[in-house]
PDB file of N, CA and C in Angstrom:
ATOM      1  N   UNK A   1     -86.566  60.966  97.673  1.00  0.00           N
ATOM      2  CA  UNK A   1     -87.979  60.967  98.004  1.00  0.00           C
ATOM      3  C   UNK A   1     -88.287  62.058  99.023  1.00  0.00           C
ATOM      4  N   UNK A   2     -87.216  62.217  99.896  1.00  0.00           N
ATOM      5  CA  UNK A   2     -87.681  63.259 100.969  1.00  0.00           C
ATOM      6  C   UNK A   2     -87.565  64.528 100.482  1.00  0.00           C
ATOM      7  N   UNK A   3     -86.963  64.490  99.541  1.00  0.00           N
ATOM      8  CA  UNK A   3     -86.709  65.835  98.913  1.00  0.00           C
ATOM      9  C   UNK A   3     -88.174  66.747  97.756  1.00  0.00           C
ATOM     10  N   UNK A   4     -88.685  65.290  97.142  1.00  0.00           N
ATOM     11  CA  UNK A   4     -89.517  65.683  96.441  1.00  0.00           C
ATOM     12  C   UNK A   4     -90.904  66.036  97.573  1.00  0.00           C
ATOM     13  N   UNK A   5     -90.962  65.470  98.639  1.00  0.00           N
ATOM     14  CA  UNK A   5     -91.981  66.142  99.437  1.00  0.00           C
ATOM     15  C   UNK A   5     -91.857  67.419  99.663  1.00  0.00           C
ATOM     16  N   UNK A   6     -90.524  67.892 100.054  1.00  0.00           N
ATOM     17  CA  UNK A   6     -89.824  68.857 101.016  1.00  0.00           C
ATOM     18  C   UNK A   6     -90.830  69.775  99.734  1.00  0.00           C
ATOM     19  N   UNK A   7     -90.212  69.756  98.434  1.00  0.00           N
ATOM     20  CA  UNK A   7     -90.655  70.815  97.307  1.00  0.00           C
ATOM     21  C   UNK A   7     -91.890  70.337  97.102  1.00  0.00           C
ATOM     22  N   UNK A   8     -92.969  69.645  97.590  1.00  0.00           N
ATOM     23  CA  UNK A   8     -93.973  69.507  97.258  1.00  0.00           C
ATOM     24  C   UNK A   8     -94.911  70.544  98.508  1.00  0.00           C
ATOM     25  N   UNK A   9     -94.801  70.406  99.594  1.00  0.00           N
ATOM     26  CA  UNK A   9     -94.613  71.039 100.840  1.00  0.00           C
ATOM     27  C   UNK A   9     -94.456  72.970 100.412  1.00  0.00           C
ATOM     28  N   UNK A  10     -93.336  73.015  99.862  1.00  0.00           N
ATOM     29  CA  UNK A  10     -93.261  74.357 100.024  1.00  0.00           C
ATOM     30  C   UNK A  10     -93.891  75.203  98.767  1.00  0.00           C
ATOM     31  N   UNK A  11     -94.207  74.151  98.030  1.00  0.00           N
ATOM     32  CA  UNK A  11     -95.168  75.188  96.537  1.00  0.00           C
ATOM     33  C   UNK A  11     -96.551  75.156  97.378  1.00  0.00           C
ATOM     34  N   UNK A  12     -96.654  73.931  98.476  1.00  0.00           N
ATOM     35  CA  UNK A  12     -97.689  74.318  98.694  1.00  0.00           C
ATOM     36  C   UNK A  12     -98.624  75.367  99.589  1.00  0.00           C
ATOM     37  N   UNK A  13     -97.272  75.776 100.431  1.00  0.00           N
ATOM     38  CA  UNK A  13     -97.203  76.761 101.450  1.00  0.00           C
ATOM     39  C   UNK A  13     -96.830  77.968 100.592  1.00  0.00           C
ATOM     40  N   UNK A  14     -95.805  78.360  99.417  1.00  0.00           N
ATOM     41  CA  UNK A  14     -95.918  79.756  98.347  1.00  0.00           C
ATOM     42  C   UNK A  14     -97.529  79.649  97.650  1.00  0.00           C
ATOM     43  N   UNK A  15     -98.162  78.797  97.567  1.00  0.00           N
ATOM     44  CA  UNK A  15     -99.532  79.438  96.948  1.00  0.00           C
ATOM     45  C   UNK A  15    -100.042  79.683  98.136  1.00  0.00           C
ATOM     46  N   UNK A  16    -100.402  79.347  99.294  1.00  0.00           N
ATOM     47  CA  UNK A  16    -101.726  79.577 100.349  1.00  0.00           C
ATOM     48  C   UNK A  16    -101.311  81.236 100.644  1.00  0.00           C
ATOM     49  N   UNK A  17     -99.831  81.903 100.788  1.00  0.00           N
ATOM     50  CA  UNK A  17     -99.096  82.586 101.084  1.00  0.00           C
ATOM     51  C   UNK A  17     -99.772  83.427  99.581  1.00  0.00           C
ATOM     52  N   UNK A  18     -99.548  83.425  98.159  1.00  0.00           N
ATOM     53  CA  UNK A  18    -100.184  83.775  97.447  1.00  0.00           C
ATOM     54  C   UNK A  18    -101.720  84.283  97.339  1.00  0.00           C
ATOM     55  N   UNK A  19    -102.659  83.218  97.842  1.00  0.00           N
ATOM     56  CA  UNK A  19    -103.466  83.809  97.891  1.00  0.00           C
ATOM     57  C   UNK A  19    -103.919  84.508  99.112  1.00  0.00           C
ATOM     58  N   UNK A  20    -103.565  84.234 100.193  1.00  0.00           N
ATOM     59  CA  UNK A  20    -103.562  85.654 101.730  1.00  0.00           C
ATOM     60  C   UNK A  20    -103.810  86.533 101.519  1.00  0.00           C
ATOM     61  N   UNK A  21    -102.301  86.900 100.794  1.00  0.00           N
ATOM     62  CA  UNK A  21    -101.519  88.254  99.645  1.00  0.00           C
ATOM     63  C   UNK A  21    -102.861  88.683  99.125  1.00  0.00           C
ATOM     64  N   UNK A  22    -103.263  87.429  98.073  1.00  0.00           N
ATOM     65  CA  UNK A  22    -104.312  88.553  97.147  1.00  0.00           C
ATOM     66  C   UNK A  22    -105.652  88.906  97.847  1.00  0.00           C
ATOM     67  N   UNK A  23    -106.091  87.849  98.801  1.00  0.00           N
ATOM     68  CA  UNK A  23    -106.752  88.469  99.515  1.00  0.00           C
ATOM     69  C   UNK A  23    -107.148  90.045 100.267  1.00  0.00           C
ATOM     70  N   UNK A  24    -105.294  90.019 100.762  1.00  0.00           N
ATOM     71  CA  UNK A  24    -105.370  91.395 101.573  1.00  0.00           C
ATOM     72  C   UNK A  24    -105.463  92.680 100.747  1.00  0.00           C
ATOM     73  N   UNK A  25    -104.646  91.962  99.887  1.00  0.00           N
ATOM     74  CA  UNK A  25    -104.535  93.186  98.489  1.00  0.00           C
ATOM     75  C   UNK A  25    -106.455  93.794  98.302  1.00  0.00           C
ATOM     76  N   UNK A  26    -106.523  92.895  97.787  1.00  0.00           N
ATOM     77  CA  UNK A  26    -108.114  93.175  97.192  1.00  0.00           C
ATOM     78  C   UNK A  26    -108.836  93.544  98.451  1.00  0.00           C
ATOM     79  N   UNK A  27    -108.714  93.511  99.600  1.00  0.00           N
ATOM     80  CA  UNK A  27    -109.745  94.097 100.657  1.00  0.00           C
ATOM     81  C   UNK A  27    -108.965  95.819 100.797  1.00  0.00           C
ATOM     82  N   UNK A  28    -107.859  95.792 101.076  1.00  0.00           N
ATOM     83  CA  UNK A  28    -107.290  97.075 101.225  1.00  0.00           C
ATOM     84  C   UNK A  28    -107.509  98.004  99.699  1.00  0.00           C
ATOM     85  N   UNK A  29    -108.052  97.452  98.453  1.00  0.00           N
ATOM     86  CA  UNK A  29    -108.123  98.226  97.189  1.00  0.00           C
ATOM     87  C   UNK A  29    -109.730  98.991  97.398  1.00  0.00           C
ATOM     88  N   UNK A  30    -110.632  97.487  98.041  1.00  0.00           N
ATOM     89  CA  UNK A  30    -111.778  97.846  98.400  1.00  0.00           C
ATOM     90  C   UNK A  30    -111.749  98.802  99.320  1.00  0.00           C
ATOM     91  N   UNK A  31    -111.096  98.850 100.163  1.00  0.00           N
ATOM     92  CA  UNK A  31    -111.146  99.793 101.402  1.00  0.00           C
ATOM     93  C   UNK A  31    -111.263 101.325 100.816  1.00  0.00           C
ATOM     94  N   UNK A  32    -109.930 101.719 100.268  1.00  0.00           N
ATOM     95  CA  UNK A  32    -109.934 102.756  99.515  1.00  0.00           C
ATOM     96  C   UNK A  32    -110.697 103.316  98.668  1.00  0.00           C
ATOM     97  N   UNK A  33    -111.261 102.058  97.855  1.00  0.00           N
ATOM     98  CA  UNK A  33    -112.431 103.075  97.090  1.00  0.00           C
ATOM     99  C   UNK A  33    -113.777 103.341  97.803  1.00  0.00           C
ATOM    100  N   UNK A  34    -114.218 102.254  98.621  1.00  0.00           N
ATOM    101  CA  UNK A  34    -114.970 103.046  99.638  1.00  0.00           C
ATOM    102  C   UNK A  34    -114.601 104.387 100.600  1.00  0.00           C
ATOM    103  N   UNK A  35    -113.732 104.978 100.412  1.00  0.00           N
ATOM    104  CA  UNK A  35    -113.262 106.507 101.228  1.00  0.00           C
ATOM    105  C   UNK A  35    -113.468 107.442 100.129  1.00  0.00           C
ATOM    106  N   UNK A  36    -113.258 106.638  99.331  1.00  0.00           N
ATOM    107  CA  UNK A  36    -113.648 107.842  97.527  1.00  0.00           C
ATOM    108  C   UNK A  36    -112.535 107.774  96.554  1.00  0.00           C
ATOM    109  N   UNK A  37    -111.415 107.090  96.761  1.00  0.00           N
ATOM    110  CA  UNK A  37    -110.398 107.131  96.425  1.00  0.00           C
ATOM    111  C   UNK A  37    -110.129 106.364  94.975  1.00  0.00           C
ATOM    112  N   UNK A  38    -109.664 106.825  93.647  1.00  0.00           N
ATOM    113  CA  UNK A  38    -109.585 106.185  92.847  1.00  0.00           C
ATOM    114  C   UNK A  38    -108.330 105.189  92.742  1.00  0.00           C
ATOM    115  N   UNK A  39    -108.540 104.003  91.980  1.00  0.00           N
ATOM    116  CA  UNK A  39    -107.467 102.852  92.102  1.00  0.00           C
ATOM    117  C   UNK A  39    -106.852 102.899  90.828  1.00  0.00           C
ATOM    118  N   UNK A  40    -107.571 103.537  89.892  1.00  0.00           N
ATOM    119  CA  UNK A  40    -106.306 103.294  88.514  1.00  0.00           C
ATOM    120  C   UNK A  40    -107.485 103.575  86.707  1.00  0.00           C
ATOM    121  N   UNK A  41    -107.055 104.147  86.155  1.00  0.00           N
ATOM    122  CA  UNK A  41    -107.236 104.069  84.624  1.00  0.00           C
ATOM    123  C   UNK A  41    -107.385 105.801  84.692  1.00  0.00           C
ATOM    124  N   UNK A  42    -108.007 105.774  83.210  1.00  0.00           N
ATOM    125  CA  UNK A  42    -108.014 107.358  82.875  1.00  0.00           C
ATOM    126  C   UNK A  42    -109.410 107.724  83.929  1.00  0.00           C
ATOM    127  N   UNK A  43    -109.391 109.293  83.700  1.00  0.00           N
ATOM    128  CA  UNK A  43    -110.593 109.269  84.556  1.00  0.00           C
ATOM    129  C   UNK A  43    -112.181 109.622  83.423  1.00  0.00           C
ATOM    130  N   UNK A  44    -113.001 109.567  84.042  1.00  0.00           N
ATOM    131  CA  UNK A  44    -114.252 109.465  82.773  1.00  0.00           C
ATOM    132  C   UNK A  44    -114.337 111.152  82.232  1.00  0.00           C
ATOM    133  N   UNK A  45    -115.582 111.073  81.546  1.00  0.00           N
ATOM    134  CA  UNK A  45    -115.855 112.332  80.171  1.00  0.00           C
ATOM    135  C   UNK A  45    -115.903 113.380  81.686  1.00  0.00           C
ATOM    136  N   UNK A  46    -115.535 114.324  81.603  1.00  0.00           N
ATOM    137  CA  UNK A  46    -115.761 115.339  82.652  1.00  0.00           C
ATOM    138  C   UNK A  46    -115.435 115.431  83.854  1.00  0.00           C
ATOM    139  N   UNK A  47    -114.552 114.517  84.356  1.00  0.00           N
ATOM    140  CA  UNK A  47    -113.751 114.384  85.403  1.00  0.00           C
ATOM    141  C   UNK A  47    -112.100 115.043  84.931  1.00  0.00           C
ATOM    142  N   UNK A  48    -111.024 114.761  86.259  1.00  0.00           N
ATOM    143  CA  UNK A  48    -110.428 115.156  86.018  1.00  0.00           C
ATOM    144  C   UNK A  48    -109.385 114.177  87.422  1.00  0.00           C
ATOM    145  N   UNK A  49    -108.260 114.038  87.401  1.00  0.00           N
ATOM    146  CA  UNK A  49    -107.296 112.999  88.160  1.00  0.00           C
ATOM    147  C   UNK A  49    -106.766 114.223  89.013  1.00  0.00           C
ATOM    148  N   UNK A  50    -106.881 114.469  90.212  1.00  0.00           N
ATOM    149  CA  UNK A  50    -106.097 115.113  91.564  1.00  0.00           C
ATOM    150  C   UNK A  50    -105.708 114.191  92.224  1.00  0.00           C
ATOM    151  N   UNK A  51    -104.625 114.634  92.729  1.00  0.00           N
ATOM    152  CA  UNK A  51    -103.566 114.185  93.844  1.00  0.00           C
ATOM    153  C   UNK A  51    -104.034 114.908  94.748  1.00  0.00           C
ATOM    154  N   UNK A  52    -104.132 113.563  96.256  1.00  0.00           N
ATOM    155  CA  UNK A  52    -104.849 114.707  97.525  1.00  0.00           C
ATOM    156  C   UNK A  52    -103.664 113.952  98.378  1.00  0.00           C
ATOM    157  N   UNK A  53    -103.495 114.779  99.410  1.00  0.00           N
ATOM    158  CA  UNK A  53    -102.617 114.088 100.890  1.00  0.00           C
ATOM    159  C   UNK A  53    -103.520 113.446 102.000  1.00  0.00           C
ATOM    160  N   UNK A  54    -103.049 113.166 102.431  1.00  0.00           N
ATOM    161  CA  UNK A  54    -103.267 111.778 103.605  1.00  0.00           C
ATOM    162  C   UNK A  54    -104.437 112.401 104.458  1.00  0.00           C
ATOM    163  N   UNK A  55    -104.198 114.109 104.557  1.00  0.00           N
ATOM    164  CA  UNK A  55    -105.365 115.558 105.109  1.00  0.00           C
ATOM    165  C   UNK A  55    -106.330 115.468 104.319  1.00  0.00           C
ATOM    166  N   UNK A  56    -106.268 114.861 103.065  1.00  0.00           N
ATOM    167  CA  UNK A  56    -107.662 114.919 101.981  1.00  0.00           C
ATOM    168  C   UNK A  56    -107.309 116.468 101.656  1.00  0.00           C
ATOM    169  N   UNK A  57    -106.192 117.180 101.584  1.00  0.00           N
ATOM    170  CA  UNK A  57    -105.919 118.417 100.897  1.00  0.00           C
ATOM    171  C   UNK A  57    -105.254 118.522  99.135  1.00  0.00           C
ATOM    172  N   UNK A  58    -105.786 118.833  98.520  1.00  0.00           N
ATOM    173  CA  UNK A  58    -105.565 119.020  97.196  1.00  0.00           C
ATOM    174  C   UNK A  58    -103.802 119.681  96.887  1.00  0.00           C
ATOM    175  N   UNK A  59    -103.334 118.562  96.214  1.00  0.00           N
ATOM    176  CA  UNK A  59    -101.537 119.073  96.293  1.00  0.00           C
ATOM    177  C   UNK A  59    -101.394 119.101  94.803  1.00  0.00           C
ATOM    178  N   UNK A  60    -101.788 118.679  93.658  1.00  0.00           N
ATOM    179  CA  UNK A  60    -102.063 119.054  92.154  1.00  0.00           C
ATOM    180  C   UNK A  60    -103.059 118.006  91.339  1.00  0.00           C
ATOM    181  N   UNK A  61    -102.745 118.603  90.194  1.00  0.00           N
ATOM    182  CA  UNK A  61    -103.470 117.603  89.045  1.00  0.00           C
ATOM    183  C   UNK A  61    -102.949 117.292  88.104  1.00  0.00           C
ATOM    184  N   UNK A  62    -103.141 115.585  88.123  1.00  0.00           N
ATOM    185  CA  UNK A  62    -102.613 115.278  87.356  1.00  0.00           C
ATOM    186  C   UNK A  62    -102.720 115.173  85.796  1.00  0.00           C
ATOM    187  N   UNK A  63    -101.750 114.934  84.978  1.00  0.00           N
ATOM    188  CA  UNK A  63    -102.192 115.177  83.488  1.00  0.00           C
ATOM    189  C   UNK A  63    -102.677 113.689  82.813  1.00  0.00           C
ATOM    190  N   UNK A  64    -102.954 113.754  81.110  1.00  0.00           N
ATOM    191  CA  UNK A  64    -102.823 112.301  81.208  1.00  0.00           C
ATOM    192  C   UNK A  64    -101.336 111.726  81.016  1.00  0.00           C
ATOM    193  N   UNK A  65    -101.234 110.774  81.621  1.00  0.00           N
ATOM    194  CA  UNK A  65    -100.109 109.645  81.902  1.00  0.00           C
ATOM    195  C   UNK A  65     -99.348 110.013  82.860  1.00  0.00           C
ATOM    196  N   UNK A  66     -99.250 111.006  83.575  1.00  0.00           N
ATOM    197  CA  UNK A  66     -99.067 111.263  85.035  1.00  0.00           C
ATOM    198  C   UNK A  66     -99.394 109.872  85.868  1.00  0.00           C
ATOM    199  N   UNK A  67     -98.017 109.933  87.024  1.00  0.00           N
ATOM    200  CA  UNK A  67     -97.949 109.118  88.006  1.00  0.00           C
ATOM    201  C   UNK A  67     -97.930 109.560  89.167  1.00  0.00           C
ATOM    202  N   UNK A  68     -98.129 109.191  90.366  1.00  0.00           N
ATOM    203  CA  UNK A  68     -98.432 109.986  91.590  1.00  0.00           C
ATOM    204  C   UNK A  68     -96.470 110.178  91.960  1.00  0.00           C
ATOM    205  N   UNK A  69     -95.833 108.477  91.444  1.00  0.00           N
ATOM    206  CA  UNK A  69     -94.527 108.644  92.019  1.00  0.00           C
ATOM    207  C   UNK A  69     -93.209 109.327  90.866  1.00  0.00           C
ATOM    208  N   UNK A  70     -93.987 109.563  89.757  1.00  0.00           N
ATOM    209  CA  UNK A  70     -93.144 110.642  88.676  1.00  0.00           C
ATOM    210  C   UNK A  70     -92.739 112.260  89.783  1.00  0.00           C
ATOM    211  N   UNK A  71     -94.181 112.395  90.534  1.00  0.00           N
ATOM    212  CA  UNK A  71     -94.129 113.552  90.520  1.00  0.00           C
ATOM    213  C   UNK A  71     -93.542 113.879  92.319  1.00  0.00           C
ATOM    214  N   UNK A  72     -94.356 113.204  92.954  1.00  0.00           N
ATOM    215  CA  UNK A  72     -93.965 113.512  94.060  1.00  0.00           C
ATOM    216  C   UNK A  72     -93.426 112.063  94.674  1.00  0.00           C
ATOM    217  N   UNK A  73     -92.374 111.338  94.586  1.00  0.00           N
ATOM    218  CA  UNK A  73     -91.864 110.205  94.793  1.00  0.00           C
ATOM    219  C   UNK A  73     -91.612 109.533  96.336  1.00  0.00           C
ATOM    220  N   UNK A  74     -91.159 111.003  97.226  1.00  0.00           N
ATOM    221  CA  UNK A  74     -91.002 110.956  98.702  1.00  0.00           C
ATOM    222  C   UNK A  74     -92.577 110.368  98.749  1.00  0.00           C
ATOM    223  N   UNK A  75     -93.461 111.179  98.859  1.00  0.00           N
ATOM    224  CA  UNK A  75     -95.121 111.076  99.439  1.00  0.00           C
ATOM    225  C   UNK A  75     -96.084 110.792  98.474  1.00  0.00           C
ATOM    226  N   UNK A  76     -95.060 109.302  97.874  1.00  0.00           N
ATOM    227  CA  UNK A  76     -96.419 108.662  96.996  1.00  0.00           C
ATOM    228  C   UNK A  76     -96.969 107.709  97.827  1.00  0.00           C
ATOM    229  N   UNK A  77     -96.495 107.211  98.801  1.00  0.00           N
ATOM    230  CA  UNK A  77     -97.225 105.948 100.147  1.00  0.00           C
ATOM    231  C   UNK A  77     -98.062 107.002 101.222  1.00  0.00           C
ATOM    232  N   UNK A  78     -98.007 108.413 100.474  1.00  0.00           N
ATOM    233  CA  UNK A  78     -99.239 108.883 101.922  1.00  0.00           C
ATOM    234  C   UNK A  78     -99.770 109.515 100.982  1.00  0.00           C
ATOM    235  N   UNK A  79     -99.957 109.542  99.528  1.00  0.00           N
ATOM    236  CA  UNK A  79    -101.013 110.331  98.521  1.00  0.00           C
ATOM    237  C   UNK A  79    -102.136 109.540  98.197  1.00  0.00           C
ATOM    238  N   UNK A  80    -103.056 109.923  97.725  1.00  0.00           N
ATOM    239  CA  UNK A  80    -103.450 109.005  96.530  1.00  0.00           C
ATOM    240  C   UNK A  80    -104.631 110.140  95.850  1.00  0.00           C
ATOM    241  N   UNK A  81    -105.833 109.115  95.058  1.00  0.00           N
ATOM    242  CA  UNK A  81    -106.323 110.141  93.753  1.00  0.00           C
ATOM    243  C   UNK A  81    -107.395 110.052  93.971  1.00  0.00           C
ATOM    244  N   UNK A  82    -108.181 111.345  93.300  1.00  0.00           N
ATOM    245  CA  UNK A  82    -109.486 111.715  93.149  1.00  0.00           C
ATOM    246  C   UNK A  82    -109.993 111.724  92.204  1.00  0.00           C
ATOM    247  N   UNK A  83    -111.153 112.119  91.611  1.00  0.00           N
ATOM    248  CA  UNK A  83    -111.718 112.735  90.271  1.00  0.00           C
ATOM    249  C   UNK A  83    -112.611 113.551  90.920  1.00  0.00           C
ATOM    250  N   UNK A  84    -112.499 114.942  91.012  1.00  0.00           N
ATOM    251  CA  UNK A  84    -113.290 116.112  90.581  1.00  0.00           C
ATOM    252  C   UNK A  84    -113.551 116.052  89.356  1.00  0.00           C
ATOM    253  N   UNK A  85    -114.790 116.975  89.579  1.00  0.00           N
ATOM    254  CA  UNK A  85    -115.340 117.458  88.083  1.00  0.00           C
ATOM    255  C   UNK A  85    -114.073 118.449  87.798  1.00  0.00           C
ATOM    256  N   UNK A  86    -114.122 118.505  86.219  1.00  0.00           N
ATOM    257  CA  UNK A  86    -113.308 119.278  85.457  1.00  0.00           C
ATOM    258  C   UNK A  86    -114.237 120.145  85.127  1.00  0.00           C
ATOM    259  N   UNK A  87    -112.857 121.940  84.990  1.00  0.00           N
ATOM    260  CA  UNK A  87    -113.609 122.998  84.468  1.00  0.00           C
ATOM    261  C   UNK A  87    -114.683 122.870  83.525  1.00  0.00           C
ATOM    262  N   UNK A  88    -115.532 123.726  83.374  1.00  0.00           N
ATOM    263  CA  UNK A  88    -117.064 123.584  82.336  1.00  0.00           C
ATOM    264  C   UNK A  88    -115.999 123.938  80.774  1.00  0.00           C
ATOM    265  N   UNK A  89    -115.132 124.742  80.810  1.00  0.00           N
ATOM    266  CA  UNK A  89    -114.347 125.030  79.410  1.00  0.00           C
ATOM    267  C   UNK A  89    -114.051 123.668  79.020  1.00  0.00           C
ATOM    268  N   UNK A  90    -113.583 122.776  79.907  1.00  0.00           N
ATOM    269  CA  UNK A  90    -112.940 121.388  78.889  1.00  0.00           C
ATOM    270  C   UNK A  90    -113.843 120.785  78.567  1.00  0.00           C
ATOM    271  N   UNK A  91    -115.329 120.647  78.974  1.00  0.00           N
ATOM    272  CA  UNK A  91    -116.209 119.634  79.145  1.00  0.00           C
ATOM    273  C   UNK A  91    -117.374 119.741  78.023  1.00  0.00           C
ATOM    274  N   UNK A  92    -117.611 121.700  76.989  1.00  0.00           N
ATOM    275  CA  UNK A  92    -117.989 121.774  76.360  1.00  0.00           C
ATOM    276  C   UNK A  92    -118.458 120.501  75.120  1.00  0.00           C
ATOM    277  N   UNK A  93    -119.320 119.853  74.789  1.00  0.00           N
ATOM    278  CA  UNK A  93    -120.041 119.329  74.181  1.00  0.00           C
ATOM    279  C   UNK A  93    -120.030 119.790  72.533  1.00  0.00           C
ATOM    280  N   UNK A  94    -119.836 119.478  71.460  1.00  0.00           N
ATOM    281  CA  UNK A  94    -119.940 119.815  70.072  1.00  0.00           C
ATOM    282  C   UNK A  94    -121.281 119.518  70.229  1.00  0.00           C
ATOM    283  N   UNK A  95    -121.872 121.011  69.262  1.00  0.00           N
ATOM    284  CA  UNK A  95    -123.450 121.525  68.781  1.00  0.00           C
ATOM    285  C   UNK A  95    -123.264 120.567  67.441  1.00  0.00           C
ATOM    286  N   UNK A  96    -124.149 119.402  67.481  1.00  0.00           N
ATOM    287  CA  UNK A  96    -124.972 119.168  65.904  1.00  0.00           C
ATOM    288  C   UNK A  96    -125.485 120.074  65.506  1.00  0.00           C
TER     289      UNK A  96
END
């Protein structure tokens, strides 16, 4: 009997611990995209995915399926991503 508390007790202390977690998670995701910072997928029609440093200095661009830690693995915890507009050549429009 004392045992089934003991494990009743501690699933119940791994979820509160669970959701903290997702808490902090999701405020620190918010944080970032309020600075301008993108969090994840392709980027839209006329954009384009850069890698900036921690300076907000432009260090490359990425392609599609590019990862920040494929490429630069040391300084993927002080990078993260942008979307600039992409050159006017890629963004050309087909004439009906």
């Amino acid at each position: 009997m004392g045992s089934d508390l003991q494990k009743m007790i501690k699933r119940k202390m791994a979820g509160e611990y669970s959701r903290e977690l997702s808490h902090k998670v999701f405020a620190g995701q918010c944080r970032l995209i309020e600075l301008g910072f993108r969090q994840g997928g392709p980027a839209g029609y006329g954009l384009r995915r850069q890698m900036i440093d921690q300076d907000r200095q432009p260090k490359s661009l990425l392609g599609p399926g590019e990862r920040i830690r494929g490429i630069y693995p040391a300084s993927s915890s002080t990078s993260a991503r942008t979307c600039p507009p992409a050159a006017p050549t890629g963004t050309a429009s087909a004439a009906w």
